[in-house]
C-alpha atoms as a PDB file:
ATOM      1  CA  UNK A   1     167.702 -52.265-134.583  1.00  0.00           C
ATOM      2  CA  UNK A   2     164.256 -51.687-135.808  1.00  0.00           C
ATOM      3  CA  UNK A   3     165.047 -48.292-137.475  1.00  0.00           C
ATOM      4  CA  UNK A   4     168.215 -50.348-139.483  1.00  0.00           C
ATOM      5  CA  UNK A   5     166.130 -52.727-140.625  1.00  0.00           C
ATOM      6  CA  UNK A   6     163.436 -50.469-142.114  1.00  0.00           C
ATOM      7  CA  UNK A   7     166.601 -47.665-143.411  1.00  0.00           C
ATOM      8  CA  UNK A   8     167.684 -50.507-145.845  1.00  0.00           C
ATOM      9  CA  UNK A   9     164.785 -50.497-147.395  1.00  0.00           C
ATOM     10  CA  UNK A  10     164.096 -47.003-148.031  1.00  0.00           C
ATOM     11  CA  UNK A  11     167.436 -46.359-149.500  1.00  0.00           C
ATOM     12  CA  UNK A  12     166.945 -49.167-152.032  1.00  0.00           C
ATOM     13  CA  UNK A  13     163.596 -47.408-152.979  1.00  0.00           C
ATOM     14  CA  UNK A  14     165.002 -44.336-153.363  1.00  0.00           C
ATOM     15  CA  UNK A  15     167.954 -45.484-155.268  1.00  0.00           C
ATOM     16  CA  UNK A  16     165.265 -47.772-157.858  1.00  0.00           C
ATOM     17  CA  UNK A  17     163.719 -44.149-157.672  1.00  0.00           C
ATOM     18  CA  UNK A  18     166.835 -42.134-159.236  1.00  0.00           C
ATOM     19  CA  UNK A  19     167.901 -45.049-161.192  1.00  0.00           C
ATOM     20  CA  UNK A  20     164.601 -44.841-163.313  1.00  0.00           C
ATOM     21  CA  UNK A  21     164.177 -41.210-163.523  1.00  0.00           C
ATOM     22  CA  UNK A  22     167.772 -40.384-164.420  1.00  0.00           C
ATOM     23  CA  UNK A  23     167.174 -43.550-166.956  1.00  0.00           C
ATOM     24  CA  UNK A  24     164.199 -42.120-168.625  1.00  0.00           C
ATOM     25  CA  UNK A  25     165.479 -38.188-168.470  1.00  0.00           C
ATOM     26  CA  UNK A  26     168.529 -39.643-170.026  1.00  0.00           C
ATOM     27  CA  UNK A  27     166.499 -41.279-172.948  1.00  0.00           C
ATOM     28  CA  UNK A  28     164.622 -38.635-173.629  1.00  0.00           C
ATOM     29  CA  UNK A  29     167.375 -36.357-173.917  1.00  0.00           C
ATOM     30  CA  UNK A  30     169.338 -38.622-176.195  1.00  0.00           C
ATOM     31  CA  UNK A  31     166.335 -38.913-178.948  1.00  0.00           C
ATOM     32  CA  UNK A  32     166.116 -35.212-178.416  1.00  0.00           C
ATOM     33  CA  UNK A  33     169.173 -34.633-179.893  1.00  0.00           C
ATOM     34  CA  UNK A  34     169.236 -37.126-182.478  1.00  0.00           C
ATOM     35  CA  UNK A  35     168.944 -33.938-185.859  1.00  0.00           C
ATOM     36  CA  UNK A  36     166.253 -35.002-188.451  1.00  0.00           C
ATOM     37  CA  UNK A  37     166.838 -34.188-191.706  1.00  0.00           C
ATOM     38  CA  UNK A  38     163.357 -33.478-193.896  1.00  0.00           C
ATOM     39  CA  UNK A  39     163.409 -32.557-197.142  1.00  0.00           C
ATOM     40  CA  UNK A  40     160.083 -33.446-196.928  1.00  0.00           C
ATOM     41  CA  UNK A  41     156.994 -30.900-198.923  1.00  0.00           C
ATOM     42  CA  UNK A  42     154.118 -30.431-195.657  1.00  0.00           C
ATOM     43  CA  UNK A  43     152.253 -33.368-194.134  1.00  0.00           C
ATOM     44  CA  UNK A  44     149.419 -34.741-196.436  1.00  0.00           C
ATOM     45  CA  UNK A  45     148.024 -38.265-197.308  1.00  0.00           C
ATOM     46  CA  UNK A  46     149.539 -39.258-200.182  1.00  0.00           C
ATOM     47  CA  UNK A  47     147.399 -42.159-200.879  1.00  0.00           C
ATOM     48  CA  UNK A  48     146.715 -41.393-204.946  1.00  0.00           C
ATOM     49  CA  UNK A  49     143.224 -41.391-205.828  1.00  0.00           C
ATOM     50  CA  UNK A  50     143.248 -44.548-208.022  1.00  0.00           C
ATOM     51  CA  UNK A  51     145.039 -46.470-205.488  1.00  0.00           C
ATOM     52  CA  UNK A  52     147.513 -47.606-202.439  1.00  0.00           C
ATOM     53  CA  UNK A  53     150.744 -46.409-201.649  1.00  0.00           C
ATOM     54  CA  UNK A  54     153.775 -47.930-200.712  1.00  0.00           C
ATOM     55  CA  UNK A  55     157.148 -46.445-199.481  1.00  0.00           C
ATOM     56  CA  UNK A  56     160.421 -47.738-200.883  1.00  0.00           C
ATOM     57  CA  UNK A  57     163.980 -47.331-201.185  1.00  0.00           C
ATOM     58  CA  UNK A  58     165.209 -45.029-203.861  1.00  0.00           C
ATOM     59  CA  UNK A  59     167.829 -47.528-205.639  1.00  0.00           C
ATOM     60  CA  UNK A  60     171.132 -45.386-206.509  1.00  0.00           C
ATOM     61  CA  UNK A  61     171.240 -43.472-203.274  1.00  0.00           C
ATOM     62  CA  UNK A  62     174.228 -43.501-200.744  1.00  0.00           C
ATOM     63  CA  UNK A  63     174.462 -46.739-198.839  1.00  0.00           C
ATOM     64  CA  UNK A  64     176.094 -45.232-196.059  1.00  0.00           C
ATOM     65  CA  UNK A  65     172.730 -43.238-196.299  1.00  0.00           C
ATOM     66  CA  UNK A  66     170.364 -46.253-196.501  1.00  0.00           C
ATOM     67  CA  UNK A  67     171.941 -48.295-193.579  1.00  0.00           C
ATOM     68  CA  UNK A  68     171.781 -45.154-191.582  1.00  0.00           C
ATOM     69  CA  UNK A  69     168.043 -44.166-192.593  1.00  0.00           C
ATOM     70  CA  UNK A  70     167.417 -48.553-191.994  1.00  0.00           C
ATOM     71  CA  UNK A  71     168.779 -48.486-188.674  1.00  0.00           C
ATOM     72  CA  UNK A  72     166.613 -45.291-187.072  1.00  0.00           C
ATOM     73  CA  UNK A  73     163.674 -46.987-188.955  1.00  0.00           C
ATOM     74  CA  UNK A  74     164.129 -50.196-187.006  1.00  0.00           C
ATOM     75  CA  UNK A  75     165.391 -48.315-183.733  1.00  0.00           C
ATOM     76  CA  UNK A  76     163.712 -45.075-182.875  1.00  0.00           C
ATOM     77  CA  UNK A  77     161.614 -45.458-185.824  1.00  0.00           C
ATOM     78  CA  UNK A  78     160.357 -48.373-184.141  1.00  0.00           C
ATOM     79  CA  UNK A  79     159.280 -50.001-187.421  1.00  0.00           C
ATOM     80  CA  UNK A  80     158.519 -53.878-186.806  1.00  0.00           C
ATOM     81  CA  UNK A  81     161.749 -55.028-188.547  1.00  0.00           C
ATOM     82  CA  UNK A  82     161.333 -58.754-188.020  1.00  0.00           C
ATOM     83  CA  UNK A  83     160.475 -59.931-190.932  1.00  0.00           C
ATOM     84  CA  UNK A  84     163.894 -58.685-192.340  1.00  0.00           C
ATOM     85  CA  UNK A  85     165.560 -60.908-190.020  1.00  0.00           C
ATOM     86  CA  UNK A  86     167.311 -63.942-190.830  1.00  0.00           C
ATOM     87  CA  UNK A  87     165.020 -66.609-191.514  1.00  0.00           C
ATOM     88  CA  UNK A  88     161.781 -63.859-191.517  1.00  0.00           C
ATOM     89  CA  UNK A  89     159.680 -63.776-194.782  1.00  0.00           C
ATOM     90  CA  UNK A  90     161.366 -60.832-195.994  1.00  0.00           C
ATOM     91  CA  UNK A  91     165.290 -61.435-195.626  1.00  0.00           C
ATOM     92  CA  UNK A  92     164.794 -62.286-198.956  1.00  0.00           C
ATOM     93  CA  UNK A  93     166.595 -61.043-201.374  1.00  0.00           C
ATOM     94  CA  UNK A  94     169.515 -60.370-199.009  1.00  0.00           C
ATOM     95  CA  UNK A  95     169.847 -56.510-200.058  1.00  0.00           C
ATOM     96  CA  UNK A  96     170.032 -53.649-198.136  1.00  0.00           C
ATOM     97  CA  UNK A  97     167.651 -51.777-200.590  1.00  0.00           C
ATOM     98  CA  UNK A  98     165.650 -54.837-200.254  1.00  0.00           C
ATOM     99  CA  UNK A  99     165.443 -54.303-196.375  1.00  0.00           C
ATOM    100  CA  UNK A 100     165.165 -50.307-196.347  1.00  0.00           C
ATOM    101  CA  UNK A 101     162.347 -51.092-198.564  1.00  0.00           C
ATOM    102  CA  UNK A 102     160.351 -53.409-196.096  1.00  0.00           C
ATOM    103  CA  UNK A 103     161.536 -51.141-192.695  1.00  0.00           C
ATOM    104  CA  UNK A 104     160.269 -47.946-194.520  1.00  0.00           C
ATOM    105  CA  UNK A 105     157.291 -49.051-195.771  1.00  0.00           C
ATOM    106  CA  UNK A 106     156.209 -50.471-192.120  1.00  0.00           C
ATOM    107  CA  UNK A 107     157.261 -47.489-190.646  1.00  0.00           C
ATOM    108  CA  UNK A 108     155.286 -45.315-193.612  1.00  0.00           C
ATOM    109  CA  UNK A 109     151.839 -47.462-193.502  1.00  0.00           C
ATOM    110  CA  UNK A 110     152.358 -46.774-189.288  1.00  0.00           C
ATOM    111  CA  UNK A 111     151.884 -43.155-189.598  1.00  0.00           C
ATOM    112  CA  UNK A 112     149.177 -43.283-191.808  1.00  0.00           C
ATOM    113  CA  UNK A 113     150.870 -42.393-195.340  1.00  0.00           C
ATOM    114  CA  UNK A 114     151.963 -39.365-194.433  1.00  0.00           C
ATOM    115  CA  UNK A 115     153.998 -38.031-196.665  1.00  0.00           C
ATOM    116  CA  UNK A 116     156.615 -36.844-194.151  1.00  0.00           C
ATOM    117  CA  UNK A 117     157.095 -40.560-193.363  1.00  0.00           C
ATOM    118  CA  UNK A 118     158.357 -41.347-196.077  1.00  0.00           C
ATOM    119  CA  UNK A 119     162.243 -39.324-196.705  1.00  0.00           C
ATOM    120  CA  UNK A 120     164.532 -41.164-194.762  1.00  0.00           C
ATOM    121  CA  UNK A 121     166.644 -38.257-195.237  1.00  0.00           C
ATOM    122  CA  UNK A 122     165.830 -38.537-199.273  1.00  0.00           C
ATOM    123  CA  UNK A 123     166.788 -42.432-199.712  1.00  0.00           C
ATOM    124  CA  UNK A 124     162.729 -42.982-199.956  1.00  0.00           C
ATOM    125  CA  UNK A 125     160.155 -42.743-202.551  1.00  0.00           C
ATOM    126  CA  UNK A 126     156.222 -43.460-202.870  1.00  0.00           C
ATOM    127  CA  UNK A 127     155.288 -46.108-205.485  1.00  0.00           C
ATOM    128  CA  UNK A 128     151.777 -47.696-206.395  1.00  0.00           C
ATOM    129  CA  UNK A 129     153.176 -50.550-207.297  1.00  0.00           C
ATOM    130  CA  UNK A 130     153.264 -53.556-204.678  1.00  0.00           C
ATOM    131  CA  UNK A 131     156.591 -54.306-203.568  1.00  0.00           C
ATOM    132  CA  UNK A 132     155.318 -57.486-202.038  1.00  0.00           C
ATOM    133  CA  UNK A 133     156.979 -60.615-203.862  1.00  0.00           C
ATOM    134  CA  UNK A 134     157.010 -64.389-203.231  1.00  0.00           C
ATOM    135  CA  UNK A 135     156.249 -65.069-199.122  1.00  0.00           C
ATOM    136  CA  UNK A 136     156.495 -61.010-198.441  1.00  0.00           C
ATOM    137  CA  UNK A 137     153.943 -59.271-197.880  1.00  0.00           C
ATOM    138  CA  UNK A 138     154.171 -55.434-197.465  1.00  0.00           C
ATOM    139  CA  UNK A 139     151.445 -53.829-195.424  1.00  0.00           C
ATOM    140  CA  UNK A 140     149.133 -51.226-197.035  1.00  0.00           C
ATOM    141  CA  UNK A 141     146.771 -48.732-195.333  1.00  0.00           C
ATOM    142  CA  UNK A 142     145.338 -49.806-192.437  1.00  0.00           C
ATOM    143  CA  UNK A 143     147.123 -53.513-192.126  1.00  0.00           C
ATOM    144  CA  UNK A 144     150.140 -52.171-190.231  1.00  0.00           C
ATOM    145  CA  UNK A 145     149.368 -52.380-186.688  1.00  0.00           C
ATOM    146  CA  UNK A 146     150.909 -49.463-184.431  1.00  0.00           C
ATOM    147  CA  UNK A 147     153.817 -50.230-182.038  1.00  0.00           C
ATOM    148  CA  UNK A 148     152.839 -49.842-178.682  1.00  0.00           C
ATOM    149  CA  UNK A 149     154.358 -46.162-177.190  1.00  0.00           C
ATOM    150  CA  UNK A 150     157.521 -46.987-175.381  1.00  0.00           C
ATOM    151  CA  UNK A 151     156.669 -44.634-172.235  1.00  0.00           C
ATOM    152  CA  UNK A 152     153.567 -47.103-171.550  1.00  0.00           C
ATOM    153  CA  UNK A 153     156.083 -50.232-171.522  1.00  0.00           C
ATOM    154  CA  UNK A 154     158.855 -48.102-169.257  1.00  0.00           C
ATOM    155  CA  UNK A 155     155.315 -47.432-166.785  1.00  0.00           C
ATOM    156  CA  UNK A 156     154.493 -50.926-167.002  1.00  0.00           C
ATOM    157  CA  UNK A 157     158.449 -52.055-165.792  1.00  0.00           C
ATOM    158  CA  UNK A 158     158.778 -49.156-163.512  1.00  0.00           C
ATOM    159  CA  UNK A 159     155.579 -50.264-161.938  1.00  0.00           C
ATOM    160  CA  UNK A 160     156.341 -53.958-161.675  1.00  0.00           C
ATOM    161  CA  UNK A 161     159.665 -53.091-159.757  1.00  0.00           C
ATOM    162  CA  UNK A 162     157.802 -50.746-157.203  1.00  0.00           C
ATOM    163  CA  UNK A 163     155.401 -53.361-156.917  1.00  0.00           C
ATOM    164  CA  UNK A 164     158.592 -56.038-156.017  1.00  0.00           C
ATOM    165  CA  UNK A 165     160.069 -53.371-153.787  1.00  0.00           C
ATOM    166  CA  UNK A 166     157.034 -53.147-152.198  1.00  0.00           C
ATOM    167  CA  UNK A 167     156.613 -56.498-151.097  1.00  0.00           C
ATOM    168  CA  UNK A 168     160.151 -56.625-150.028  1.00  0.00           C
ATOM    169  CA  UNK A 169     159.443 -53.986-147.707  1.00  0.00           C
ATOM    170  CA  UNK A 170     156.245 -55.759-146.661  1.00  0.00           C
ATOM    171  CA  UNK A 171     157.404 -58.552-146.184  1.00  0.00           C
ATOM    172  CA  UNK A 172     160.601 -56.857-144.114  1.00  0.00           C
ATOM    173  CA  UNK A 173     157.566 -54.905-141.876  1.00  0.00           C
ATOM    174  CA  UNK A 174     155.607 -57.797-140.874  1.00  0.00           C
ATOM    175  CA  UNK A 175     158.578 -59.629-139.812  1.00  0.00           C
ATOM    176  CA  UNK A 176     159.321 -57.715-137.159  1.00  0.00           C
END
């Protein structure tokens, strides 16, 4: 009965195991194969020397374009898109160039002005003009703090459930 009792536990383990591998592999492979369009001329900071920069929206482009270039800025991008929110100091005005503008410009002051950062597929632009306005602030160099790296959150969760399924199985052991 003794060897049940402790089989249980080893196959949920193992299962958590495979669950979070194949979920990570999985992830990995997916953002892999996401294509990346540059148009981009070589990494450089772009930072002009009488001033900030700021990356925008280019107004005109295709807004099939700009939603799609928004949406990989606020997903994979993992540009801190809160603000842009309903009810966040930047939903206003309620535009999608409006939006690109704040999501790019995060994502752009996050990688440190590089000048790759900022094409979005060509629906970006540098300015030195502030596109802050009213309660909106834009970040500029150095006031954009860096997302933490996803694979150090999926560590942290992976480790918290080993840590639970460890107990379980302590807990299962010393009640014997």
């Amino acid at each position: 009965m003794r060897n049940k009792v402790l089989v249980l536990p080893c196959l949920l383990l193992l299962q958590c195991y495979l669950a979070l591998t194949m979920e990570t592999a999985t992830q990995e492979k997916a953002e892999s194969a996401i294509p990346v369009t540059t148009l981009s001329p070589p990494e450089s900071n772009t930072t002009f020397l009488g001033g900030t920069t700021w990356c925008v929206a280019l107004s005109g482009v295709s807004q099939i374009d700009l939603q799609n270039a928004l949406d990989w800025t606020c997903g994979l991008g993992m540009a801190d898109c809160s603000p842009i929110q309903e009810g966040g100091a930047c939903f206003d005005p309620d535009t999608l160039v409006s939006h690109a503008s704040y999501a790019f410009n995060n994502y752009y002051q996050q990688n440190e002005n590089s000048e790759i950062a900022c094409n979005f597929g060509g629906t970006a632009v540098l300015t030195r003009r502030d596109p802050s306005h009213g309660k909106c602030s834009y970040a500029a160099p150095g006031s954009a703090a860096k997302s933490p790296a996803p694979s150090s959150l999926k560590e942290r969760r992976a480790n918290f459930i080993w840590l639970k399924f460890a107990g379980i199985f302590l807990l299962l052991y010393l009640r014997r």
